[in-house]
PDB file of N, CA and C in Angstrom:
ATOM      1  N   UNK A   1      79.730  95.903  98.425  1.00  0.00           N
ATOM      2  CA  UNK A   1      80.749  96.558  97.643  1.00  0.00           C
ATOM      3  C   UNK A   1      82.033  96.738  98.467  1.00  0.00           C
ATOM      4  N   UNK A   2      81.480  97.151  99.650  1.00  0.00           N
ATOM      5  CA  UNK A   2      83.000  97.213 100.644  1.00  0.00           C
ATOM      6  C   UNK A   2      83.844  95.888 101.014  1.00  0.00           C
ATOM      7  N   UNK A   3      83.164  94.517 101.062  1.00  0.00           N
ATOM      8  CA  UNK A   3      83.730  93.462 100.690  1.00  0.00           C
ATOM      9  C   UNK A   3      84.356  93.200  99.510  1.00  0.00           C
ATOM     10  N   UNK A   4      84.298  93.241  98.487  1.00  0.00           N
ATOM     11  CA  UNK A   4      84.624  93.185  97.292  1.00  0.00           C
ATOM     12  C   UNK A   4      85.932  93.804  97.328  1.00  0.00           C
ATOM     13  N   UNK A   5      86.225  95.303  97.293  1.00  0.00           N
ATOM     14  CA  UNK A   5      87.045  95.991  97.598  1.00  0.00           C
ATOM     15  C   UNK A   5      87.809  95.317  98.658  1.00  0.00           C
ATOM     16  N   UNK A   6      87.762  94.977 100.348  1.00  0.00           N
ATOM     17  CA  UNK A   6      88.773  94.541 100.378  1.00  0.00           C
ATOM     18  C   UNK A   6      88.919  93.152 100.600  1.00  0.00           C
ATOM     19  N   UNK A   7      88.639  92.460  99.429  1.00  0.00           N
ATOM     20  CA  UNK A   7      88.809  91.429  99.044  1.00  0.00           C
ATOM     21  C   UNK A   7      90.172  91.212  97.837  1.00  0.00           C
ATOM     22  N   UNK A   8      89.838  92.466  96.889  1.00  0.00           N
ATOM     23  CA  UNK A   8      90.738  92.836  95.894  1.00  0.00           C
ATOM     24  C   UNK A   8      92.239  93.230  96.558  1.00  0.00           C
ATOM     25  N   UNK A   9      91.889  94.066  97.558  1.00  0.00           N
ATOM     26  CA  UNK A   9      92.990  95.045  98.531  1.00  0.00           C
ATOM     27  C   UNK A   9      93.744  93.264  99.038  1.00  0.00           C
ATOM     28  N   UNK A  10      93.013  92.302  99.427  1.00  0.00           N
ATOM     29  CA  UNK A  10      93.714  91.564 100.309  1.00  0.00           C
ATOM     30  C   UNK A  10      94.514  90.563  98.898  1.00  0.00           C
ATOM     31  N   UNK A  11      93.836  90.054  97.767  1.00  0.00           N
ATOM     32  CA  UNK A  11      94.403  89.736  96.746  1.00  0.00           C
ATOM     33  C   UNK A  11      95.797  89.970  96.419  1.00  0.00           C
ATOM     34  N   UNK A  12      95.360  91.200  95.981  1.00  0.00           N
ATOM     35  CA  UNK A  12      96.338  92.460  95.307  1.00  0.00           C
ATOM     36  C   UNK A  12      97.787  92.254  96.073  1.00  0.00           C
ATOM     37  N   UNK A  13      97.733  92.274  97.778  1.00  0.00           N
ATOM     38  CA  UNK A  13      98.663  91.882  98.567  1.00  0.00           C
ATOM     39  C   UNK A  13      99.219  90.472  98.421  1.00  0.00           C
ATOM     40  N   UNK A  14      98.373  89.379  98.955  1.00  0.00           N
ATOM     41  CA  UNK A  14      99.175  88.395  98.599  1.00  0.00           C
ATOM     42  C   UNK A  14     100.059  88.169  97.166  1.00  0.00           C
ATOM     43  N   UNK A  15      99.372  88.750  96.118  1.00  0.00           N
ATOM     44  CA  UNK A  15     100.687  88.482  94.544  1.00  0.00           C
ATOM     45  C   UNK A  15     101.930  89.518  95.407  1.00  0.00           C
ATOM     46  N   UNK A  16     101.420  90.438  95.569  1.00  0.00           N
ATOM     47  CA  UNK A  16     102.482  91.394  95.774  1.00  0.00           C
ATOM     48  C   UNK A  16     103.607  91.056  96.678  1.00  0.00           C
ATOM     49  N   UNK A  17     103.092  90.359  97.985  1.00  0.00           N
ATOM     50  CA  UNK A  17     104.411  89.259  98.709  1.00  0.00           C
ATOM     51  C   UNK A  17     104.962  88.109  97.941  1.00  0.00           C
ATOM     52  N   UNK A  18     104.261  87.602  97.497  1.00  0.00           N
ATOM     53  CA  UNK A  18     104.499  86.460  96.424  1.00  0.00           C
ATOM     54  C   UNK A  18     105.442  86.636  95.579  1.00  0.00           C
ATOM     55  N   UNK A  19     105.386  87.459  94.890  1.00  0.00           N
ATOM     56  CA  UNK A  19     106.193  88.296  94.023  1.00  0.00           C
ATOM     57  C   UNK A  19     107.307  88.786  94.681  1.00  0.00           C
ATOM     58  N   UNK A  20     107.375  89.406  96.090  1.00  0.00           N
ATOM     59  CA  UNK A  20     108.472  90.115  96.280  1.00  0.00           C
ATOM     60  C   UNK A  20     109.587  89.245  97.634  1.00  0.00           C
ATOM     61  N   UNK A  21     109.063  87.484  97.310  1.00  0.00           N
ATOM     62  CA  UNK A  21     109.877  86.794  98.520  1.00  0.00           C
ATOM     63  C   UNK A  21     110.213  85.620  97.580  1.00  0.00           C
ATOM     64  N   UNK A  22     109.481  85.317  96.418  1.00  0.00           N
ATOM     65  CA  UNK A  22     109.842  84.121  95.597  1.00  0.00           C
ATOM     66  C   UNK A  22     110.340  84.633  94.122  1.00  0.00           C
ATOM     67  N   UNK A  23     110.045  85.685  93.947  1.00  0.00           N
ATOM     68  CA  UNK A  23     110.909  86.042  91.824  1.00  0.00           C
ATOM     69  C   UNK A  23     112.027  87.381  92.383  1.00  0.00           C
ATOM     70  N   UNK A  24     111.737  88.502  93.391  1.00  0.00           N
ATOM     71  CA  UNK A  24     112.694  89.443  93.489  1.00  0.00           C
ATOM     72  C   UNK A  24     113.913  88.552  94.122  1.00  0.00           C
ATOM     73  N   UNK A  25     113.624  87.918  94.931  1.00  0.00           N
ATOM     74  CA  UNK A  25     114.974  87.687  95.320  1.00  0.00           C
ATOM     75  C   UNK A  25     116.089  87.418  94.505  1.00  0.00           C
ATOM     76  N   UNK A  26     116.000  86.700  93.423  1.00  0.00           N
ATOM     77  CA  UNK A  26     116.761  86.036  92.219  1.00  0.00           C
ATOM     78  C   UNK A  26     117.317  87.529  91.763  1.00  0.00           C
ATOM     79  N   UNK A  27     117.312  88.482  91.635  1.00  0.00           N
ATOM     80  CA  UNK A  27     117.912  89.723  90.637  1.00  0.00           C
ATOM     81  C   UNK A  27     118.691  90.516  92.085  1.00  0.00           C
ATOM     82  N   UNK A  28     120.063  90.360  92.245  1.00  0.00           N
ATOM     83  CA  UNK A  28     121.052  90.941  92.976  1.00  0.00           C
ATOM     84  C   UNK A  28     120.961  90.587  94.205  1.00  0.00           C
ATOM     85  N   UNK A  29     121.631  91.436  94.970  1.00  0.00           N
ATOM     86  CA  UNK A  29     121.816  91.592  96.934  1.00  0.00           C
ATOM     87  C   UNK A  29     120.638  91.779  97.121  1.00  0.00           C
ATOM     88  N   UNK A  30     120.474  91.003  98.203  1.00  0.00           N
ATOM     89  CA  UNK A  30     119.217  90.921  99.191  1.00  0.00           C
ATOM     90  C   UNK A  30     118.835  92.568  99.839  1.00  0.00           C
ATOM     91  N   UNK A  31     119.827  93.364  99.661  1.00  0.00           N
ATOM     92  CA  UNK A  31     119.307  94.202 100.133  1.00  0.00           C
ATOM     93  C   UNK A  31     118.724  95.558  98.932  1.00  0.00           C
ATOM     94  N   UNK A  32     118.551  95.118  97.751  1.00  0.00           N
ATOM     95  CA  UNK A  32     118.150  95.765  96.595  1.00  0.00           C
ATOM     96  C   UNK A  32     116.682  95.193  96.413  1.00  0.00           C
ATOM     97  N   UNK A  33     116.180  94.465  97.615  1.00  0.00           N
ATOM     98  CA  UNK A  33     114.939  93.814  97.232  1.00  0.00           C
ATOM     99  C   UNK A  33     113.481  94.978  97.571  1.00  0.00           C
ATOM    100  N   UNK A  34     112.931  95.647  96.680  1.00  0.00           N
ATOM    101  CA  UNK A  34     111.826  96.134  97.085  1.00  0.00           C
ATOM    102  C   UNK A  34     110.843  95.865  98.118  1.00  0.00           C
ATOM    103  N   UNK A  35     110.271  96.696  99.477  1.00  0.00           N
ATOM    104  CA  UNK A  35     109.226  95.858 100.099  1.00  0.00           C
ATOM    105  C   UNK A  35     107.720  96.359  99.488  1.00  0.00           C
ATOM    106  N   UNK A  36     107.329  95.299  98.274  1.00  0.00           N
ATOM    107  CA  UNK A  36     105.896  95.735  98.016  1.00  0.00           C
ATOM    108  C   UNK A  36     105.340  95.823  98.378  1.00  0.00           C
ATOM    109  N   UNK A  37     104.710  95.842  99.644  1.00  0.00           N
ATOM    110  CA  UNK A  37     103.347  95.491 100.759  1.00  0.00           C
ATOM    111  C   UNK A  37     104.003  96.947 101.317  1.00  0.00           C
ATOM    112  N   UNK A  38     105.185  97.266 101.493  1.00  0.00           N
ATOM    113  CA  UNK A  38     105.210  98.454 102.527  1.00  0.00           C
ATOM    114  C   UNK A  38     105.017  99.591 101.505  1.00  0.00           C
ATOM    115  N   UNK A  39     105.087  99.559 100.218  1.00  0.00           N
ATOM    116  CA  UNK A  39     104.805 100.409  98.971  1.00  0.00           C
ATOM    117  C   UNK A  39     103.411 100.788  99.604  1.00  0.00           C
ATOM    118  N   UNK A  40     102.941  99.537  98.808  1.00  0.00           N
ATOM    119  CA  UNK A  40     101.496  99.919  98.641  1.00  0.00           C
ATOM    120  C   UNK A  40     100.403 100.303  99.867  1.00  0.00           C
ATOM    121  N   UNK A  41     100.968  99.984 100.803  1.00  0.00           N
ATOM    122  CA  UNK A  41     100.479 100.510 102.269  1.00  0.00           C
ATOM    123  C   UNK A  41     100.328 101.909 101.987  1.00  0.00           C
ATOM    124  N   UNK A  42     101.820 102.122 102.239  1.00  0.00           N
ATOM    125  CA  UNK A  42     101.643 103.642 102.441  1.00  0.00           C
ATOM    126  C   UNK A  42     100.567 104.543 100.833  1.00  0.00           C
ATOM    127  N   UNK A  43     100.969 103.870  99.559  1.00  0.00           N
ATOM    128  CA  UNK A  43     100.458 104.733  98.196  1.00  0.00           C
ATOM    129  C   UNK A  43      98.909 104.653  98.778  1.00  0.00           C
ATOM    130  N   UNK A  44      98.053 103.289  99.503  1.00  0.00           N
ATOM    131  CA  UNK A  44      96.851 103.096  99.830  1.00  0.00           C
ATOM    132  C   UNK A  44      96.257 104.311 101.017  1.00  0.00           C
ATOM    133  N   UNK A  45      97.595 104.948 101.805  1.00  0.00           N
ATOM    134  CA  UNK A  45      97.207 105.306 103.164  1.00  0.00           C
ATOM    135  C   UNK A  45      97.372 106.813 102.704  1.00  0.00           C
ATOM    136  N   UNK A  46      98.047 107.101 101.782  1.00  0.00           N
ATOM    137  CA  UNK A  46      98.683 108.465 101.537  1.00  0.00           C
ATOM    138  C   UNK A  46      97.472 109.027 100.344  1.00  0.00           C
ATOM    139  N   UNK A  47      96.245 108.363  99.939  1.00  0.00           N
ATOM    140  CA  UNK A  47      95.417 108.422  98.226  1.00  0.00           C
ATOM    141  C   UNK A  47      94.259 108.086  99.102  1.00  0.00           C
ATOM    142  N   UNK A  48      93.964 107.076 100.027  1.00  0.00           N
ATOM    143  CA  UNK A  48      92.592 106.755 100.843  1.00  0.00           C
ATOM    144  C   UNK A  48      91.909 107.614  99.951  1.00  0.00           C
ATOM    145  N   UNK A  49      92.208 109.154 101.051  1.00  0.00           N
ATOM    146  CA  UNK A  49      91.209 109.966 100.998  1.00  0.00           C
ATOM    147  C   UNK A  49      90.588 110.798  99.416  1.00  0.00           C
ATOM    148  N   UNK A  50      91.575 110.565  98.757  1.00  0.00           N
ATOM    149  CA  UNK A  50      91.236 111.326  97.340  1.00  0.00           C
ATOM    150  C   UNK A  50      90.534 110.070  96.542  1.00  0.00           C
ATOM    151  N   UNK A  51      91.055 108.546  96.756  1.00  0.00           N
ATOM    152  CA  UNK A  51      90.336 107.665  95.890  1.00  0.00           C
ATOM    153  C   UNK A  51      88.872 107.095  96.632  1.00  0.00           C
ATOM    154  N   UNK A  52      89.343 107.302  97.534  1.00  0.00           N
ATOM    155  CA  UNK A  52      87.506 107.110  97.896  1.00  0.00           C
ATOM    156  C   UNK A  52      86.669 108.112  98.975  1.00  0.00           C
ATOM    157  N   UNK A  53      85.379 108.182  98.387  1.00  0.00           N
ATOM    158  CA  UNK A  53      84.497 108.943  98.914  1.00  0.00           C
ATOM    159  C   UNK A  53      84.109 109.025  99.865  1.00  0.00           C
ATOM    160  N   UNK A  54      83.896 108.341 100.799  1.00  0.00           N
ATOM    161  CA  UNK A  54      83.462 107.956 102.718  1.00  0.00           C
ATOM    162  C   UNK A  54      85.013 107.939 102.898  1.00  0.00           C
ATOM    163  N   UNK A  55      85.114 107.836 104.244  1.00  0.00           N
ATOM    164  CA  UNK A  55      86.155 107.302 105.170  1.00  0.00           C
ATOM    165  C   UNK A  55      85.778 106.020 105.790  1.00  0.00           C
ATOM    166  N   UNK A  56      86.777 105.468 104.769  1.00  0.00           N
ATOM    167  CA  UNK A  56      86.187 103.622 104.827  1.00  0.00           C
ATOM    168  C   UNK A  56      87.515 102.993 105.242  1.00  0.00           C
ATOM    169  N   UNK A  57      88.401 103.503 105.496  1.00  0.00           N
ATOM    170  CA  UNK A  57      89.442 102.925 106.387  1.00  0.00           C
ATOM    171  C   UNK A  57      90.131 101.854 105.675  1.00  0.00           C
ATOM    172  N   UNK A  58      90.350 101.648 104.200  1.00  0.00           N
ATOM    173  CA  UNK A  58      91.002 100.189 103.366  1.00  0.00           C
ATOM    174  C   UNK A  58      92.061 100.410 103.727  1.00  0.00           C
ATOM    175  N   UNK A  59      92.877 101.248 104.022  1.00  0.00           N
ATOM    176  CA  UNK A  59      94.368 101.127 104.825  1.00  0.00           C
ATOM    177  C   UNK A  59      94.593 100.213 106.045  1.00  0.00           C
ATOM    178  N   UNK A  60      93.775 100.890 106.853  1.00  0.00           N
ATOM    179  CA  UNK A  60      94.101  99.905 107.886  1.00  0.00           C
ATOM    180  C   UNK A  60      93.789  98.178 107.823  1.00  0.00           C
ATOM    181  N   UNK A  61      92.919  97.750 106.772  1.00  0.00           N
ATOM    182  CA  UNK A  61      92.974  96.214 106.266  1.00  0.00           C
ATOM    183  C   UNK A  61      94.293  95.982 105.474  1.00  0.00           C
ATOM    184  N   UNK A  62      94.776  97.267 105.012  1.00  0.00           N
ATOM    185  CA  UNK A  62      95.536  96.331 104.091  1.00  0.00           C
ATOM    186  C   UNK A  62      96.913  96.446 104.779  1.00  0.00           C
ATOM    187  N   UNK A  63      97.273  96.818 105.733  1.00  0.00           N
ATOM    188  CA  UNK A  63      98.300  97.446 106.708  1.00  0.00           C
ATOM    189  C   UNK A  63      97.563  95.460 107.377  1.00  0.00           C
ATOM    190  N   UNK A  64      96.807  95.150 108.083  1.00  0.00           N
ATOM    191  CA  UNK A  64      96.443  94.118 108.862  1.00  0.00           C
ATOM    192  C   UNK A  64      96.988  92.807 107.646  1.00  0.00           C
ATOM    193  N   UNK A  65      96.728  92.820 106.598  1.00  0.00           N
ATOM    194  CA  UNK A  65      96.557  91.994 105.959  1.00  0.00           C
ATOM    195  C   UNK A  65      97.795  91.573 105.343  1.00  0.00           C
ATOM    196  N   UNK A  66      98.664  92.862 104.586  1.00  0.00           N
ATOM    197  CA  UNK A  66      99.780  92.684 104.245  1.00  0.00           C
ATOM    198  C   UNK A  66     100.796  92.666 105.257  1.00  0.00           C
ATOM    199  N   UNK A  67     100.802  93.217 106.774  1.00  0.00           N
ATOM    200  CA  UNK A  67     101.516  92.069 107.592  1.00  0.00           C
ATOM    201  C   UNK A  67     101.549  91.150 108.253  1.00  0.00           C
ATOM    202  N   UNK A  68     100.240  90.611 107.681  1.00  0.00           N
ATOM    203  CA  UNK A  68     100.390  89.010 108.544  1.00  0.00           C
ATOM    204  C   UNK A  68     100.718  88.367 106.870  1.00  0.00           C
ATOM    205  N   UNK A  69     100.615  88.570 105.694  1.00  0.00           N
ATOM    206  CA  UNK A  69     102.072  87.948 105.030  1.00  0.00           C
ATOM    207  C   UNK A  69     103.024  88.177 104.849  1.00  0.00           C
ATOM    208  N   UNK A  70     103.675  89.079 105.290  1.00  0.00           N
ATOM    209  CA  UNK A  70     104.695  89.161 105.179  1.00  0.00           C
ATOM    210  C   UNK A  70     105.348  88.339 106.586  1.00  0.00           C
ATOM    211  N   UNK A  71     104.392  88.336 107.415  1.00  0.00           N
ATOM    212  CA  UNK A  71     104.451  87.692 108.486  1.00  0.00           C
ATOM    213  C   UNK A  71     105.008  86.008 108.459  1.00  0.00           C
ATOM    214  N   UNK A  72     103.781  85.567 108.063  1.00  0.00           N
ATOM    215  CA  UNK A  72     104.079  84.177 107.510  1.00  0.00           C
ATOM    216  C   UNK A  72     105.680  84.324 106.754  1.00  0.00           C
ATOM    217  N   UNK A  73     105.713  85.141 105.771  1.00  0.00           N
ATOM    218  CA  UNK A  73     106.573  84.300 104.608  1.00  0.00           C
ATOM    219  C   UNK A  73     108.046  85.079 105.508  1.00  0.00           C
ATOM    220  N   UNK A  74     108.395  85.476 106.644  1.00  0.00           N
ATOM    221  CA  UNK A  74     109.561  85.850 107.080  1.00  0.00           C
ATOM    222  C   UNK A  74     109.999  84.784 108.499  1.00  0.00           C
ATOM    223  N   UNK A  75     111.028  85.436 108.992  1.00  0.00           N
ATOM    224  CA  UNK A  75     110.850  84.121 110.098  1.00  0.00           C
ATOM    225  C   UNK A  75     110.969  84.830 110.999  1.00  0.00           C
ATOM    226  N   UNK A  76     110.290  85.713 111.104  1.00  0.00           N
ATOM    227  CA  UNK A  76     109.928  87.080 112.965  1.00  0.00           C
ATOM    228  C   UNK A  76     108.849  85.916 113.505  1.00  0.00           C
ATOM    229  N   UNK A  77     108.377  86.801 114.472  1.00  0.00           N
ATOM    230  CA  UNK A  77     107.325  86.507 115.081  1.00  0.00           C
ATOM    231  C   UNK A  77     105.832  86.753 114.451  1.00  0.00           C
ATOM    232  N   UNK A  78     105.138  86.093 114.286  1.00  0.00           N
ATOM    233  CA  UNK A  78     103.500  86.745 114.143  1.00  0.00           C
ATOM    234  C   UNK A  78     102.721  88.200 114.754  1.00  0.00           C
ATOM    235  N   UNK A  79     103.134  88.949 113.819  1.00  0.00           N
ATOM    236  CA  UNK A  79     102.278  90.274 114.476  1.00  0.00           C
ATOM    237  C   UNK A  79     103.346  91.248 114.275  1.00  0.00           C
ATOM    238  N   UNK A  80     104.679  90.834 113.947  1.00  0.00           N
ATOM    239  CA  UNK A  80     106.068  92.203 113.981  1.00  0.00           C
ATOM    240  C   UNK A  80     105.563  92.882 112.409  1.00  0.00           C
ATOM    241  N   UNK A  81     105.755  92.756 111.682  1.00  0.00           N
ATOM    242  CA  UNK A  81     104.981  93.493 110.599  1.00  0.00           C
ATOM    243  C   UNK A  81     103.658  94.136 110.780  1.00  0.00           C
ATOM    244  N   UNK A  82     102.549  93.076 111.283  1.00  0.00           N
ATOM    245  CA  UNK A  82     101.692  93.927 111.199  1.00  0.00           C
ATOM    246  C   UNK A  82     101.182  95.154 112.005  1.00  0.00           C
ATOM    247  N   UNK A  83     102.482  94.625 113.283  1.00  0.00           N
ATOM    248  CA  UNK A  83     102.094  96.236 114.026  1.00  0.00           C
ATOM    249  C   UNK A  83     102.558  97.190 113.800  1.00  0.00           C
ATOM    250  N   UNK A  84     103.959  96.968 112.695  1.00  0.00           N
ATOM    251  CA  UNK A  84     104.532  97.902 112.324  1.00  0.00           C
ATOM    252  C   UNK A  84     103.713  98.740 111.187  1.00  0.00           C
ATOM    253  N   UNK A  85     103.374  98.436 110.254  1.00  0.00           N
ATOM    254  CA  UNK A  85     102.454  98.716 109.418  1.00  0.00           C
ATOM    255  C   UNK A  85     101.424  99.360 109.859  1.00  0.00           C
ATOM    256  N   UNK A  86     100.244  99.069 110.527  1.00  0.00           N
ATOM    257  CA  UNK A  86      99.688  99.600 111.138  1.00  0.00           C
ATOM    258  C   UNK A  86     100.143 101.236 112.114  1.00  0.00           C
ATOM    259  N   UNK A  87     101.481 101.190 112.872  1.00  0.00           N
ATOM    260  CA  UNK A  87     101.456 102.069 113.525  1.00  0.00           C
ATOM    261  C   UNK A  87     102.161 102.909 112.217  1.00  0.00           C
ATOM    262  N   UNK A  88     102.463 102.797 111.152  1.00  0.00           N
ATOM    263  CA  UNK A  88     102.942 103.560 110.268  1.00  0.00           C
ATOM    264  C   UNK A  88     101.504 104.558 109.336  1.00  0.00           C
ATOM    265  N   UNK A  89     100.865 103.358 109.394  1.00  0.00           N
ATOM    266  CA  UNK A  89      99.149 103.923 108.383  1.00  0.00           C
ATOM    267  C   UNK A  89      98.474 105.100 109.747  1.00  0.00           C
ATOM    268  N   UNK A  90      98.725 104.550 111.211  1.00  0.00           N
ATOM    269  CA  UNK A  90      97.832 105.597 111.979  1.00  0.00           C
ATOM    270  C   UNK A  90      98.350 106.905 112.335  1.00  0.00           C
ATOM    271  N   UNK A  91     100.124 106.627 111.820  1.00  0.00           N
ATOM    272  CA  UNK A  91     101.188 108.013 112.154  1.00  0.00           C
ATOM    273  C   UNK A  91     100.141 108.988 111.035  1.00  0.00           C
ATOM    274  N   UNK A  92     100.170 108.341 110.124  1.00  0.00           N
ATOM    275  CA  UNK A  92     100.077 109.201 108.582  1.00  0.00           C
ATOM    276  C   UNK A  92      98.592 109.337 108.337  1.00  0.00           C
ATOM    277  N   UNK A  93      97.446 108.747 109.133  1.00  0.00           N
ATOM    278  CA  UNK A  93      96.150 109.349 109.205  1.00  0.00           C
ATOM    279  C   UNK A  93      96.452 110.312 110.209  1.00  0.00           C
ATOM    280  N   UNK A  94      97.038 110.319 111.042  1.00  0.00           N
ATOM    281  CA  UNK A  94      97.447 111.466 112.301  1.00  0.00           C
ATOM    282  C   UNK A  94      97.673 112.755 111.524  1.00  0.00           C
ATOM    283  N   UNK A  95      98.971 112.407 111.051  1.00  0.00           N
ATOM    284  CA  UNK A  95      99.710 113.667 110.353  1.00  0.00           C
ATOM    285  C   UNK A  95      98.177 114.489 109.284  1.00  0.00           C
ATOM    286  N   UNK A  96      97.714 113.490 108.711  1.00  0.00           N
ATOM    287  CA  UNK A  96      96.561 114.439 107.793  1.00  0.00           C
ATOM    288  C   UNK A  96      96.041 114.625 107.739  1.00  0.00           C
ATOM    289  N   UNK A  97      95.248 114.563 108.905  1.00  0.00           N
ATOM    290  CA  UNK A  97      93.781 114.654 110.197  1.00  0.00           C
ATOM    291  C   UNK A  97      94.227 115.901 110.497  1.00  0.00           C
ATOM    292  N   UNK A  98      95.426 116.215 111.135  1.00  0.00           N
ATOM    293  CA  UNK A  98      96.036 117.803 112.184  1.00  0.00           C
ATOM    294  C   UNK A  98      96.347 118.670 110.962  1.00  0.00           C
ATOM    295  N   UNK A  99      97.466 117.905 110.087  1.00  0.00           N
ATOM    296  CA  UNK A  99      98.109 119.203 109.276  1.00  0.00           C
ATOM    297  C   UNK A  99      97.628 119.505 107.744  1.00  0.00           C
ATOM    298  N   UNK A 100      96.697 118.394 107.229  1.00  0.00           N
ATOM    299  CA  UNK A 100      96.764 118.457 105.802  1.00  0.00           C
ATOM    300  C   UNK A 100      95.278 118.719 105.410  1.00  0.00           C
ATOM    301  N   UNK A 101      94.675 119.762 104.890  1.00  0.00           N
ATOM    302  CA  UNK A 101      93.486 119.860 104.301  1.00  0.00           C
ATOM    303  C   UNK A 101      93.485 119.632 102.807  1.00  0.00           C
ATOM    304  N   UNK A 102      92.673 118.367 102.848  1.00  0.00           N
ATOM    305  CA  UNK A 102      92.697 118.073 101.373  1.00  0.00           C
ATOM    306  C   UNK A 102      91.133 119.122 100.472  1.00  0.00           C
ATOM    307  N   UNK A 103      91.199 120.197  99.444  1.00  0.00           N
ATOM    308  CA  UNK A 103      90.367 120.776  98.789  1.00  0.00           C
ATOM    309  C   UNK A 103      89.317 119.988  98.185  1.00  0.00           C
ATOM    310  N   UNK A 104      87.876 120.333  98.262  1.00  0.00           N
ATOM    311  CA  UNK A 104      86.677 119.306  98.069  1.00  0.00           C
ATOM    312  C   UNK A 104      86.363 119.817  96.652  1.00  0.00           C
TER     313      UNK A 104
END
């Protein structure tokens, strides 16, 4: 089941770059372009804990996953997204590990 899931999680990402490097670009300035992968990172990293029951960590795959495409489809280096991503998902398990008690 935990395959499945992030199988969907890794899916879900590729349309979502797909979508946001080959059809957004066409509608205005490049800089009105949404980053979907950095959306859904964080909506995935910021809900983890309320949408699923264990601490199963699908953030940090989809933080791995959605920046190595965004990786590919930009012209950085291999790995500048995804470490960014990543150190953004472990700020914000940090922050809600110390300060945030979520009610059971």
């Amino acid at each position: 089941m935990k395959f499945i899931k992030i199988l969907i999680i890794f899916f879900s990402l590729y349309f979502l770059v797909l979508l946001q490097t080959s059809f957004f670009v066409h509608f205005g300035a490049a800089v009105l372009i949404p980053n979907l992968i950095f959306i859904a990172v964080l909506f995935l990293s910021f809900f983890e804990n309320i949408l699923v029951s264990k601490q199963e960590f699908y953030s940090f795959w989809a933080a791995i996953a959605g920046g190595f495409f965004l990786d590919v489809f930009s012209s950085q280096f291999i790995g500048f997204h995804i470490l960014i991503l990543l150190g953004i998902v472990i700020f914000i398990k940090a922050i809600f590990k110390r300060y945030v008690r979520i009610p059971v």
